[in-house]
C-alpha atoms as a PDB file:
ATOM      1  CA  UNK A   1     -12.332   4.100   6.455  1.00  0.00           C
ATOM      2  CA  UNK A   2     -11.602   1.228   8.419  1.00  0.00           C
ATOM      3  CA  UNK A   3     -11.624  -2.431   8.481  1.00  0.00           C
ATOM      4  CA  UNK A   4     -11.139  -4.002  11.877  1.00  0.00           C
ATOM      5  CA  UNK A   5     -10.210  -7.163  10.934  1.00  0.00           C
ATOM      6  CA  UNK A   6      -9.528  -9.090   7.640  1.00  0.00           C
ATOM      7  CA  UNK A   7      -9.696 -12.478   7.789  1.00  0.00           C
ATOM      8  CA  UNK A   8      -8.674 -14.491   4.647  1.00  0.00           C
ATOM      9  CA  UNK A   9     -11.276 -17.534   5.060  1.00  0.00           C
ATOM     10  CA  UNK A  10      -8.745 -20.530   3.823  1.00  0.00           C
ATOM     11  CA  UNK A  11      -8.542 -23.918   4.970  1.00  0.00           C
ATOM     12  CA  UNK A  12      -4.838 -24.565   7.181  1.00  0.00           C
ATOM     13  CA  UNK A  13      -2.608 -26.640   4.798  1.00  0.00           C
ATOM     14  CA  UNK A  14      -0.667 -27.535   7.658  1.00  0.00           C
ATOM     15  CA  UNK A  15      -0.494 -28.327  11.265  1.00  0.00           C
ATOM     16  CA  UNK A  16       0.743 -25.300  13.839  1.00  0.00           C
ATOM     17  CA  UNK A  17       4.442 -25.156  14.649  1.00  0.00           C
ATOM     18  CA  UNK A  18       6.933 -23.716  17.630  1.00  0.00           C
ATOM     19  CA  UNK A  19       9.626 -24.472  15.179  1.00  0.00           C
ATOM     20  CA  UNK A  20      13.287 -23.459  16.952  1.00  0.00           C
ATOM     21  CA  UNK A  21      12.820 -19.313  16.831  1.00  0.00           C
ATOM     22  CA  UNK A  22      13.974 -17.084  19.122  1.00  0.00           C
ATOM     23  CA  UNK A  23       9.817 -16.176  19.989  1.00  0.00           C
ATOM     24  CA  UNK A  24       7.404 -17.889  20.092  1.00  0.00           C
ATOM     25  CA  UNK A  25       5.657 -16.836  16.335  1.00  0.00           C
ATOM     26  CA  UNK A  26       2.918 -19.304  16.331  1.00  0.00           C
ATOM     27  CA  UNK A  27       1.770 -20.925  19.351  1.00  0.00           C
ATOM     28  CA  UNK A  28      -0.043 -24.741  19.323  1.00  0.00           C
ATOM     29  CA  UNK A  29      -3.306 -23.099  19.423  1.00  0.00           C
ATOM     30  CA  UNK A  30      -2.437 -21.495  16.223  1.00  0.00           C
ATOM     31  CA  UNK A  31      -2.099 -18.300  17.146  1.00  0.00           C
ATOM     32  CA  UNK A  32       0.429 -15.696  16.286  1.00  0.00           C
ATOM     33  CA  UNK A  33       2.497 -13.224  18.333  1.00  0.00           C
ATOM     34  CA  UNK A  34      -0.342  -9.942  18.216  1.00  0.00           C
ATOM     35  CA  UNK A  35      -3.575 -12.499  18.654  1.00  0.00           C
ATOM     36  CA  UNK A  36      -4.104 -13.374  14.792  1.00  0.00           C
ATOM     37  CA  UNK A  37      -4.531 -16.719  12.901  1.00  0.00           C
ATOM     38  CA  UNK A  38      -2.011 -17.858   9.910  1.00  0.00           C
ATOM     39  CA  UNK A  39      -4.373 -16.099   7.250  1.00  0.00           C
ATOM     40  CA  UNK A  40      -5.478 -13.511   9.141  1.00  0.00           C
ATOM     41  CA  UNK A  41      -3.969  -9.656   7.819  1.00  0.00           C
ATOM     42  CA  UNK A  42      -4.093  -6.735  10.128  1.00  0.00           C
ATOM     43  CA  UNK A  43      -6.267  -4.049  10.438  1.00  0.00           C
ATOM     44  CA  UNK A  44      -6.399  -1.683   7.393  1.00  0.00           C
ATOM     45  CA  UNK A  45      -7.476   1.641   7.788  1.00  0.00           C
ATOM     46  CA  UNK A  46      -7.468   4.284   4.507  1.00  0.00           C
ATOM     47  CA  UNK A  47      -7.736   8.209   4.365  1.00  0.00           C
ATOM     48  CA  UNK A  48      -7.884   9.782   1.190  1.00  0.00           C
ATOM     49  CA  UNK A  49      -8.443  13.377   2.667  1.00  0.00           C
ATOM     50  CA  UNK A  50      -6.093  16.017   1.501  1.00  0.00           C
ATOM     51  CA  UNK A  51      -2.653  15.529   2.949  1.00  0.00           C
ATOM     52  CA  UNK A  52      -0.360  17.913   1.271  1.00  0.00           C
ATOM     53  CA  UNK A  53      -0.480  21.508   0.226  1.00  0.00           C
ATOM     54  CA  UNK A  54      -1.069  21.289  -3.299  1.00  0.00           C
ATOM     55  CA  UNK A  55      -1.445  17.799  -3.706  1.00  0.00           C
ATOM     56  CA  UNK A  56      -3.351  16.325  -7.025  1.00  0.00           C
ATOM     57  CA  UNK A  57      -3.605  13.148  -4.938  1.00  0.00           C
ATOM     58  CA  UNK A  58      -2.723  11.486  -1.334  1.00  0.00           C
ATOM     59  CA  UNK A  59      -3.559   8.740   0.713  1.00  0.00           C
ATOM     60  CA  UNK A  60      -2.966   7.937   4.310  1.00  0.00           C
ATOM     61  CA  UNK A  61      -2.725   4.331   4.878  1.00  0.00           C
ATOM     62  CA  UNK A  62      -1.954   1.959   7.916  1.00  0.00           C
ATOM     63  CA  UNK A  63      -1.413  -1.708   8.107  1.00  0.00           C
ATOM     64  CA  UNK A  64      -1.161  -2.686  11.644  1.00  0.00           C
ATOM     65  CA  UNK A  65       1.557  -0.312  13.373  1.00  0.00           C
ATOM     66  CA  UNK A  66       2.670   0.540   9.312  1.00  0.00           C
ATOM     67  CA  UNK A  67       1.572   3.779   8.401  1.00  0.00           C
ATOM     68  CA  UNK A  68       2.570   5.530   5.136  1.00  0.00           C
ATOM     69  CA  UNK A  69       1.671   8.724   3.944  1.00  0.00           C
ATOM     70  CA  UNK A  70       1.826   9.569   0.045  1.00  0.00           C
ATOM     71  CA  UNK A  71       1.458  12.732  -1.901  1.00  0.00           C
ATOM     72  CA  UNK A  72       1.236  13.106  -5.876  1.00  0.00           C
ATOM     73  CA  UNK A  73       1.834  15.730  -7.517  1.00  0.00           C
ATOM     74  CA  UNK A  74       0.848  15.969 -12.068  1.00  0.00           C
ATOM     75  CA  UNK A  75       0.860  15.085 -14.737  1.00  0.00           C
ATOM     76  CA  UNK A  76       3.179  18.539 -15.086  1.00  0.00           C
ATOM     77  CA  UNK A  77       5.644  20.045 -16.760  1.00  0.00           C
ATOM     78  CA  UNK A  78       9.534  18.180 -16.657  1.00  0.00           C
ATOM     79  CA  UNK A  79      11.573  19.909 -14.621  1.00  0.00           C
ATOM     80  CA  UNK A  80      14.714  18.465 -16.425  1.00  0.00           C
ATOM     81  CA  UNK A  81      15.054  18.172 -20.434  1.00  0.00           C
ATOM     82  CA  UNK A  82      17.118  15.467 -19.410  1.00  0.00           C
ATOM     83  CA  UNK A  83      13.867  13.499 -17.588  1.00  0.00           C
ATOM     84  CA  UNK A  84      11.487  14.529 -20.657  1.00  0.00           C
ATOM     85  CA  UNK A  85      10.323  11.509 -22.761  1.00  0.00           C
ATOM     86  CA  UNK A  86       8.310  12.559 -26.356  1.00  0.00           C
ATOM     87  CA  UNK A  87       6.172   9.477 -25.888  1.00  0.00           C
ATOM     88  CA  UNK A  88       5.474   9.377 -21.940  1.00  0.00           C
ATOM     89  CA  UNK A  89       5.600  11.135 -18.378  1.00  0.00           C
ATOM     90  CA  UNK A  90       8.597  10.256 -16.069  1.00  0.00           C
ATOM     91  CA  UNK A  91       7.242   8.663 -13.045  1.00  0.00           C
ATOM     92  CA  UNK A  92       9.522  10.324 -10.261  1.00  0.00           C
ATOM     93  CA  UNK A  93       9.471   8.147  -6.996  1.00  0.00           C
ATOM     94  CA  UNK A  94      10.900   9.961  -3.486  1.00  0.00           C
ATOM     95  CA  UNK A  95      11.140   8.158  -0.151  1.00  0.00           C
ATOM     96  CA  UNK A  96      11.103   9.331   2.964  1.00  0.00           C
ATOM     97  CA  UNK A  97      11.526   7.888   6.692  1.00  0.00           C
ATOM     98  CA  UNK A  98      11.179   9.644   9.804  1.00  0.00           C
ATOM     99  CA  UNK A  99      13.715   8.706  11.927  1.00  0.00           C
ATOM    100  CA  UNK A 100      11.066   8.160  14.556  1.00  0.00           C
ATOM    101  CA  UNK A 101       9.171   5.560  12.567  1.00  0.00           C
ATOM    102  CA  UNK A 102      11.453   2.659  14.327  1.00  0.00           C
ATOM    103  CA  UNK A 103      12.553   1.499  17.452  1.00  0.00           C
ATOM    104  CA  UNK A 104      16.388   2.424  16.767  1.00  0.00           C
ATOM    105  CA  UNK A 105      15.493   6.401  15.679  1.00  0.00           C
ATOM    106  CA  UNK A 106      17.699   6.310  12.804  1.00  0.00           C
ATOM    107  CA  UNK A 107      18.045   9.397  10.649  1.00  0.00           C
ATOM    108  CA  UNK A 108      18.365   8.093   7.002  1.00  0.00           C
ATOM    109  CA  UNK A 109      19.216  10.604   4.201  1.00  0.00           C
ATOM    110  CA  UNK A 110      18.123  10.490   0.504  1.00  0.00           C
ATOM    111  CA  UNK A 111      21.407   9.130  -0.188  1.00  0.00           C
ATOM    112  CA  UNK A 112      20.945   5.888   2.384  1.00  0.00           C
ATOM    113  CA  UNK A 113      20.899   2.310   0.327  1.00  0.00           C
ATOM    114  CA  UNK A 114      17.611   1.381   1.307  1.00  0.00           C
ATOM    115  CA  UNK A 115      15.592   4.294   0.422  1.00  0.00           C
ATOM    116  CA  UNK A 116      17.408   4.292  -2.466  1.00  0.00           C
ATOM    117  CA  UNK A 117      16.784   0.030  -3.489  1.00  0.00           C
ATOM    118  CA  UNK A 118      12.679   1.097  -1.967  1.00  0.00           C
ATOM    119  CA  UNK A 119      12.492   4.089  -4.470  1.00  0.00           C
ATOM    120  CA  UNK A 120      13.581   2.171  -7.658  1.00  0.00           C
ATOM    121  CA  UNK A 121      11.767  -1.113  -6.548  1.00  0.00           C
ATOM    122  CA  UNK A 122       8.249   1.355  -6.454  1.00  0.00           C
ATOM    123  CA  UNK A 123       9.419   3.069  -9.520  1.00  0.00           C
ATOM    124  CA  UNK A 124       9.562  -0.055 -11.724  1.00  0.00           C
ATOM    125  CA  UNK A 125       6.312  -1.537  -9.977  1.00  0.00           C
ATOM    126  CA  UNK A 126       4.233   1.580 -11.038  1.00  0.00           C
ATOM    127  CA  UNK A 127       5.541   1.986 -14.324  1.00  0.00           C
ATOM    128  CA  UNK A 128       4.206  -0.391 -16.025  1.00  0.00           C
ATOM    129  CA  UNK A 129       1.206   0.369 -14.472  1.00  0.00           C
ATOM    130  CA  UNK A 130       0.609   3.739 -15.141  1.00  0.00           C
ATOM    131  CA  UNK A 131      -0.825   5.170 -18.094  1.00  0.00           C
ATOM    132  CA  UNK A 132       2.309   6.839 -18.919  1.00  0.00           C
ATOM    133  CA  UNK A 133       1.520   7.458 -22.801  1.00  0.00           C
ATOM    134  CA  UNK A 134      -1.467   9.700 -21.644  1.00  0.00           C
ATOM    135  CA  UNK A 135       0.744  12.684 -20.741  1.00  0.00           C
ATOM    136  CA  UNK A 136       3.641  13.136 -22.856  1.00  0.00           C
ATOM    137  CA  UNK A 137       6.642  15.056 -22.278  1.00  0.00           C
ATOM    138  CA  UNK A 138       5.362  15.448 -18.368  1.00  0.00           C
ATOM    139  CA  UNK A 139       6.328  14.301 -15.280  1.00  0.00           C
ATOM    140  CA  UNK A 140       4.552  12.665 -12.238  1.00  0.00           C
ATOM    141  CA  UNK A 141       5.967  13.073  -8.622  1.00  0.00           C
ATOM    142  CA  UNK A 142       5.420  10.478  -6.195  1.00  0.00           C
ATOM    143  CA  UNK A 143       6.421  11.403  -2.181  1.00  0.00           C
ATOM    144  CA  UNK A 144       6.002   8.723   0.513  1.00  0.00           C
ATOM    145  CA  UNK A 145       6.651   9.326   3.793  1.00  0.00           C
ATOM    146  CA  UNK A 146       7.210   6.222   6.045  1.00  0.00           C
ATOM    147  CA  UNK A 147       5.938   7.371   9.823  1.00  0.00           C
ATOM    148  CA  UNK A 148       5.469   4.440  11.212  1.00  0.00           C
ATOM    149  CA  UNK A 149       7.139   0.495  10.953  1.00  0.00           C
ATOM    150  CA  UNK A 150       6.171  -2.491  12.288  1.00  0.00           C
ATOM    151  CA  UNK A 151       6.689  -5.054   9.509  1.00  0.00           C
ATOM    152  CA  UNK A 152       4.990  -5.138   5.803  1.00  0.00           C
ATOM    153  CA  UNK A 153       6.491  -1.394   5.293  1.00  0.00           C
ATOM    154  CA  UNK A 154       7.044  -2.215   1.077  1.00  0.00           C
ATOM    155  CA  UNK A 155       3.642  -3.743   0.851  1.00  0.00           C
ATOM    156  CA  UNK A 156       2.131  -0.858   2.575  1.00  0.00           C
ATOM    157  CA  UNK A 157       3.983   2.008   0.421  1.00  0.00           C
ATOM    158  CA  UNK A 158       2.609  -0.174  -2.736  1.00  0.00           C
ATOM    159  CA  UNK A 159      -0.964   0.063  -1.479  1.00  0.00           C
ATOM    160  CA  UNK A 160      -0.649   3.425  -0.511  1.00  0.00           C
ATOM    161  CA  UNK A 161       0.579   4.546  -3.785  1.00  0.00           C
ATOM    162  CA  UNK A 162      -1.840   2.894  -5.625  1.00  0.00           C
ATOM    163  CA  UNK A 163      -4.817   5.089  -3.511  1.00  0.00           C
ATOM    164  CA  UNK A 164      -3.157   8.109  -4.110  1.00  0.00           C
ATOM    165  CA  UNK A 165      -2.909   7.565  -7.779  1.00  0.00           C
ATOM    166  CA  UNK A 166      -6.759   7.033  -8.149  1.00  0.00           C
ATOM    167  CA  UNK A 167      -7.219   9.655  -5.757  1.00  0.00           C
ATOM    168  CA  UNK A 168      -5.151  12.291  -8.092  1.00  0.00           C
ATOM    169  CA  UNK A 169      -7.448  10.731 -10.724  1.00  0.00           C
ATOM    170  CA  UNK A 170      -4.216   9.255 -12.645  1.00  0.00           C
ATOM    171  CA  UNK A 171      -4.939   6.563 -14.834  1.00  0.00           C
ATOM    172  CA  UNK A 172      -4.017   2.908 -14.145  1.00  0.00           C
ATOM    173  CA  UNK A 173      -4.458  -0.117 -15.870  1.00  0.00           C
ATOM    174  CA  UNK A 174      -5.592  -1.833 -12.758  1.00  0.00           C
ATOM    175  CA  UNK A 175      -4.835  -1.238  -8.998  1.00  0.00           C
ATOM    176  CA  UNK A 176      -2.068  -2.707  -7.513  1.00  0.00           C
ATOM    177  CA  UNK A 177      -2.396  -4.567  -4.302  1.00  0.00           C
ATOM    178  CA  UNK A 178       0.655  -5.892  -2.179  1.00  0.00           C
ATOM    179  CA  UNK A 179       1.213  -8.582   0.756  1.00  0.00           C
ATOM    180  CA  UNK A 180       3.684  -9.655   2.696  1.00  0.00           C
ATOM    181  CA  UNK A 181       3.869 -13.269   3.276  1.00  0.00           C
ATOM    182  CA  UNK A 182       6.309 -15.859   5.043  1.00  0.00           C
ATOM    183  CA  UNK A 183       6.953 -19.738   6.836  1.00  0.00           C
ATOM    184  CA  UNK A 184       7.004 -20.927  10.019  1.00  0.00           C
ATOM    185  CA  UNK A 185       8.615 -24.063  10.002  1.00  0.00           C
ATOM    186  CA  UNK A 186       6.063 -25.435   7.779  1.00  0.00           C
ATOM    187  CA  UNK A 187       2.759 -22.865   8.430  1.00  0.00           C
ATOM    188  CA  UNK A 188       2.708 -20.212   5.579  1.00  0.00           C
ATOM    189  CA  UNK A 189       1.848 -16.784   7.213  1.00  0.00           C
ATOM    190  CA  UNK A 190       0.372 -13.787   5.904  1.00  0.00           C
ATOM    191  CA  UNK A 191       0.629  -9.681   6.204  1.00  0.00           C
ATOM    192  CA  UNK A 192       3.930 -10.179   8.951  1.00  0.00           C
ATOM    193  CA  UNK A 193       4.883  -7.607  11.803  1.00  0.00           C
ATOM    194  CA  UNK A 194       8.600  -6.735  12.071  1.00  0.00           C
ATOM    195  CA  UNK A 195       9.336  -8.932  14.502  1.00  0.00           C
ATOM    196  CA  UNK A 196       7.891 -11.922  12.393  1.00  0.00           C
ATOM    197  CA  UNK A 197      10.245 -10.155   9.079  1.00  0.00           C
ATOM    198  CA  UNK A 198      12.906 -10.518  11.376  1.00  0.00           C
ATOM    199  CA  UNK A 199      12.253 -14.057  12.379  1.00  0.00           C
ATOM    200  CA  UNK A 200      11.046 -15.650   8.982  1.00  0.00           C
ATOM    201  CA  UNK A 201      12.133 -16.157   5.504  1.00  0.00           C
ATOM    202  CA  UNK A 202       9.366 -13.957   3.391  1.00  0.00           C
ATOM    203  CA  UNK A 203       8.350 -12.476   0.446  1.00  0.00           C
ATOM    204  CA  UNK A 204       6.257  -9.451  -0.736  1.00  0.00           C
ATOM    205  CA  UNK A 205       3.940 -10.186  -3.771  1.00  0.00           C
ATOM    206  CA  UNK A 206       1.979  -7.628  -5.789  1.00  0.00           C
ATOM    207  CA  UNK A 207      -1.120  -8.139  -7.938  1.00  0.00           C
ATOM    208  CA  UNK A 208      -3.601  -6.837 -10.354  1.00  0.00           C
ATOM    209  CA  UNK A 209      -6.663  -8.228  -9.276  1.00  0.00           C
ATOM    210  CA  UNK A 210      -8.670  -7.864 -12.214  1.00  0.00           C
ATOM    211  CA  UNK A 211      -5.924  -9.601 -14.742  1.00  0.00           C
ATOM    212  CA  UNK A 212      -4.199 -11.434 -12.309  1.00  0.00           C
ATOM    213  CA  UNK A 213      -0.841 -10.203 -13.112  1.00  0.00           C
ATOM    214  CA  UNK A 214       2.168 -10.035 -11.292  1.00  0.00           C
ATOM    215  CA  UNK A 215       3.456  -6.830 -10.929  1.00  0.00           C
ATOM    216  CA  UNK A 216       6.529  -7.402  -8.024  1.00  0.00           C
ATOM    217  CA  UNK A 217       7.873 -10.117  -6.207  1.00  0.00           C
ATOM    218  CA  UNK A 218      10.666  -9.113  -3.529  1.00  0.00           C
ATOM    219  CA  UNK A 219      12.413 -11.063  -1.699  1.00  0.00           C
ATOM    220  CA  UNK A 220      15.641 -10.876   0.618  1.00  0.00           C
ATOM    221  CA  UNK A 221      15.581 -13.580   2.582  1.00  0.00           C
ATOM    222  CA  UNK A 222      15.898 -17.393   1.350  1.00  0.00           C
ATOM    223  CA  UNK A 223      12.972 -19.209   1.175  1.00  0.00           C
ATOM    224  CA  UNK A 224      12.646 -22.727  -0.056  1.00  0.00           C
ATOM    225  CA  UNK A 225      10.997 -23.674  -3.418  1.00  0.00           C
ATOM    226  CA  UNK A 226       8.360 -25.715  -2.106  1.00  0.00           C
ATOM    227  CA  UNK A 227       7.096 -23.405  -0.134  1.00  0.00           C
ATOM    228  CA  UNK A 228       7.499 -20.474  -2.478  1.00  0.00           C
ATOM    229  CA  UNK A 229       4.359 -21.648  -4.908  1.00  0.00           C
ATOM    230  CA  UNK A 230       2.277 -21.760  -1.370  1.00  0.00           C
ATOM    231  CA  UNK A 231       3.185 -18.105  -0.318  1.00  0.00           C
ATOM    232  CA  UNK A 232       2.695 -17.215  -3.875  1.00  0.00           C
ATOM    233  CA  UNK A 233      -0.846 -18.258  -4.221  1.00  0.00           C
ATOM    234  CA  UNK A 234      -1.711 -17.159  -1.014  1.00  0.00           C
ATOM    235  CA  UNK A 235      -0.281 -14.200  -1.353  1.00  0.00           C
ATOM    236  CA  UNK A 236      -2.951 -13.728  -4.626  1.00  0.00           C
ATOM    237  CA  UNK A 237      -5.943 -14.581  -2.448  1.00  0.00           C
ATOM    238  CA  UNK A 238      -4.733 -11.755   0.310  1.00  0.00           C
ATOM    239  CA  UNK A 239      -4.443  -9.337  -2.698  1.00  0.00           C
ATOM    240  CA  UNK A 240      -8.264  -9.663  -3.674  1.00  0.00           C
ATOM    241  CA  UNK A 241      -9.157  -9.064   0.163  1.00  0.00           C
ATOM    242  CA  UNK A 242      -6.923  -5.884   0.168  1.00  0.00           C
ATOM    243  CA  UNK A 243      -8.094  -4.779  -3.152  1.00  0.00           C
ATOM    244  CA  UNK A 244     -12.028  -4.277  -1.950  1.00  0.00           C
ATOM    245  CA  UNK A 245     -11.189  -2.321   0.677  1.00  0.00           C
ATOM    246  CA  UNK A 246      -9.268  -0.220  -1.056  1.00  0.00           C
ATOM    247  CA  UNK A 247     -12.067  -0.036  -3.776  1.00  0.00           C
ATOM    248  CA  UNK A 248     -14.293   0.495  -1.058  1.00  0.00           C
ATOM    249  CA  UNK A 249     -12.591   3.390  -0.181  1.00  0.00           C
ATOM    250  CA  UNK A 250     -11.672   5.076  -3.278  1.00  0.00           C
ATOM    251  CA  UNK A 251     -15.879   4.742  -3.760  1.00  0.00           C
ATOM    252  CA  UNK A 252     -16.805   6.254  -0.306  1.00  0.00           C
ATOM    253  CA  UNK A 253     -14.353   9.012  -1.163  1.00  0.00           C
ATOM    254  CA  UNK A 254     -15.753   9.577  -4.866  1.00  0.00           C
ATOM    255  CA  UNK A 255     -19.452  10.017  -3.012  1.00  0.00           C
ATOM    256  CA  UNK A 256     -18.419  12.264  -0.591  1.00  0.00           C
ATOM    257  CA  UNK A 257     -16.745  14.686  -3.306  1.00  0.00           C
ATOM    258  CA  UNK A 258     -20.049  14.043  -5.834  1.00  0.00           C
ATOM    259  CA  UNK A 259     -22.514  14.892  -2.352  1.00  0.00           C
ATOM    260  CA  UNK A 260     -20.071  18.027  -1.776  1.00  0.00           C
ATOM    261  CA  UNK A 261     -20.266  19.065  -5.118  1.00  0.00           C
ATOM    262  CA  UNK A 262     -24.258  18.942  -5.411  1.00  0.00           C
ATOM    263  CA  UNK A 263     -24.686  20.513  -2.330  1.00  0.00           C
ATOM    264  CA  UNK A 264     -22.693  23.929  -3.623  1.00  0.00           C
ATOM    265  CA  UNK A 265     -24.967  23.589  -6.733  1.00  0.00           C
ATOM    266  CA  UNK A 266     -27.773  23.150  -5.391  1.00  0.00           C
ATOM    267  CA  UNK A 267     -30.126  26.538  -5.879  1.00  0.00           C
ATOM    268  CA  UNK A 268     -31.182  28.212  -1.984  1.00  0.00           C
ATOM    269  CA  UNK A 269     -34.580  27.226  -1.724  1.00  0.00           C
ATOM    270  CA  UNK A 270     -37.427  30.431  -0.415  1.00  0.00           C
ATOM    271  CA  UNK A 271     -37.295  28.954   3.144  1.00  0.00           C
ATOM    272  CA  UNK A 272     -33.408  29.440   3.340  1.00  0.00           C
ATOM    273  CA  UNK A 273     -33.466  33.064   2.061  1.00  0.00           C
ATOM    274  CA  UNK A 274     -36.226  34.024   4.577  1.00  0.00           C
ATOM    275  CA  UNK A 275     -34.131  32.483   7.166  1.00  0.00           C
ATOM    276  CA  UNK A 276     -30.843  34.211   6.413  1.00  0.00           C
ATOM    277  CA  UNK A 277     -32.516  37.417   6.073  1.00  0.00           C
ATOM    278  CA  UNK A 278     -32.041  39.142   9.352  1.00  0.00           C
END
């Protein structure tokens, strides 16, 4: 499934800006770097096909150049007494980047800092959200697998994860939809590329659309307070956009497995045996 472009249909709140970076982020015509407008967030496209032997659930997911591919695996059995809760499952998050997913080809190991900081920072995101109490004394394994980056690469593993939990047919208490959003001089931006990251002060925001919760805010660059409430409302707004076309995909999927399903059913009708009789 694919979405060529998403536009988020909000009126400027400020005039366009070549500010004093290094590029030229947002031109007087009010255009960015790739071609899109301040509110405009990149193409989305979602596969919920199988991706993993054995899989219970996985999504494919690109934003842009981002592309993220995640695998889950239970409710099942704890492999460690020692990550066995009476009154929940142990949400288990792994993170992994190919070392071709970026410009500068860096291998990173499970022990490298910022696998480690992205691991905990999905793991406390999707707790709360999960319907933990559900499966006691059970675990559920989470693997991403970063292939590509080009900017948004948190937002995209949150939206990823969030298909492959509905996809594995995991509980939620809502789905969990993330955006990436940042200033130029004084134009808010939304859904950034890694050279915009690079450039901006930003911040990734995830929401539960249906309650309107907050479920992570992350940022790691400063960004002043008066713009922060901006970015942070905005950043709602993009969440709702994101969260129908994930919804839209999670429902194509669920009618393609129903059609499948009927079709293997469905009794061989006189015509078909005399046709498969020779």
């Amino acid at each position: 499934m694919s979405a060529d472009r998403l536009l988020l249909t909000l009126s400027d709140s400020s005039d366009s800006s070549d500010g004093h970076s290094r590029i030229e982020i947002l031109n007087t015509g009010g255009y960015r770097s790739d071609g899109r407008r301040q509110y405009e967030l990149r193409t989305i496209s979602i596969d919920l096909s199988p991706q993993g032997s054995g899989a219970d659930g996985s999504a494919s997911l690109t934003h842009g150049l981002t592309q993220v591919n995640v695998c889950v695996f239970g409710p099942r059995e704890a492999k460690m007494r020692s990550q066995t809760y009476h009154d929940r499952a142990n949400v288990n998050i792994e993170v992994a980047i190919a070392a071709f997913s970026a410009s500068e080809r860096r291998k990173r190991g499970r022990g490298d800092k910022r696998i480690l900081e992205l691991s905990q920072t999905l793991k406390s995101t999707f707790e709360p959200v999960i319907q933990t109490s559900l499966y006691p004394r059970s675990q559920i394994d989470i693997y991403i697998q970063v292939l590509q980056q080009d900017g948004g690469l948190l937002q995209a593993c949150v939206n990823a994860t969030t298909l492959a939990l509905a996809n594995a047919g995991i509980p939620t208490y809502d789905f969990v939809c993330a955006v990436t959003g940042g200033v130029h001089s004084t134009s808010p931006l939304l859904d950034l590329t890694l050279l915009e990251e690079n450039d901006l002060p930003n911040v990734t925001v995830a929401v539960m659309p249906r309650s309107g919760k907050i479920t992570l805010v992350s940022m790691e660059t400063r960004l002043h307070v008066d713009r922060f409430e901006e970015i942070f409302r905005l950043a709602g707004e993009a969440g709702k956009v994101i969260h129908r076309e994930m919804r839209k995909a999670v429902k194509d999927r669920t009618e393609q497995l129903v059609a499948s399903m009927q079709s293997v059913g469905r009794p061989s009708t006189g015509a078909d045996v005399g046709d498969n009789e020779y």
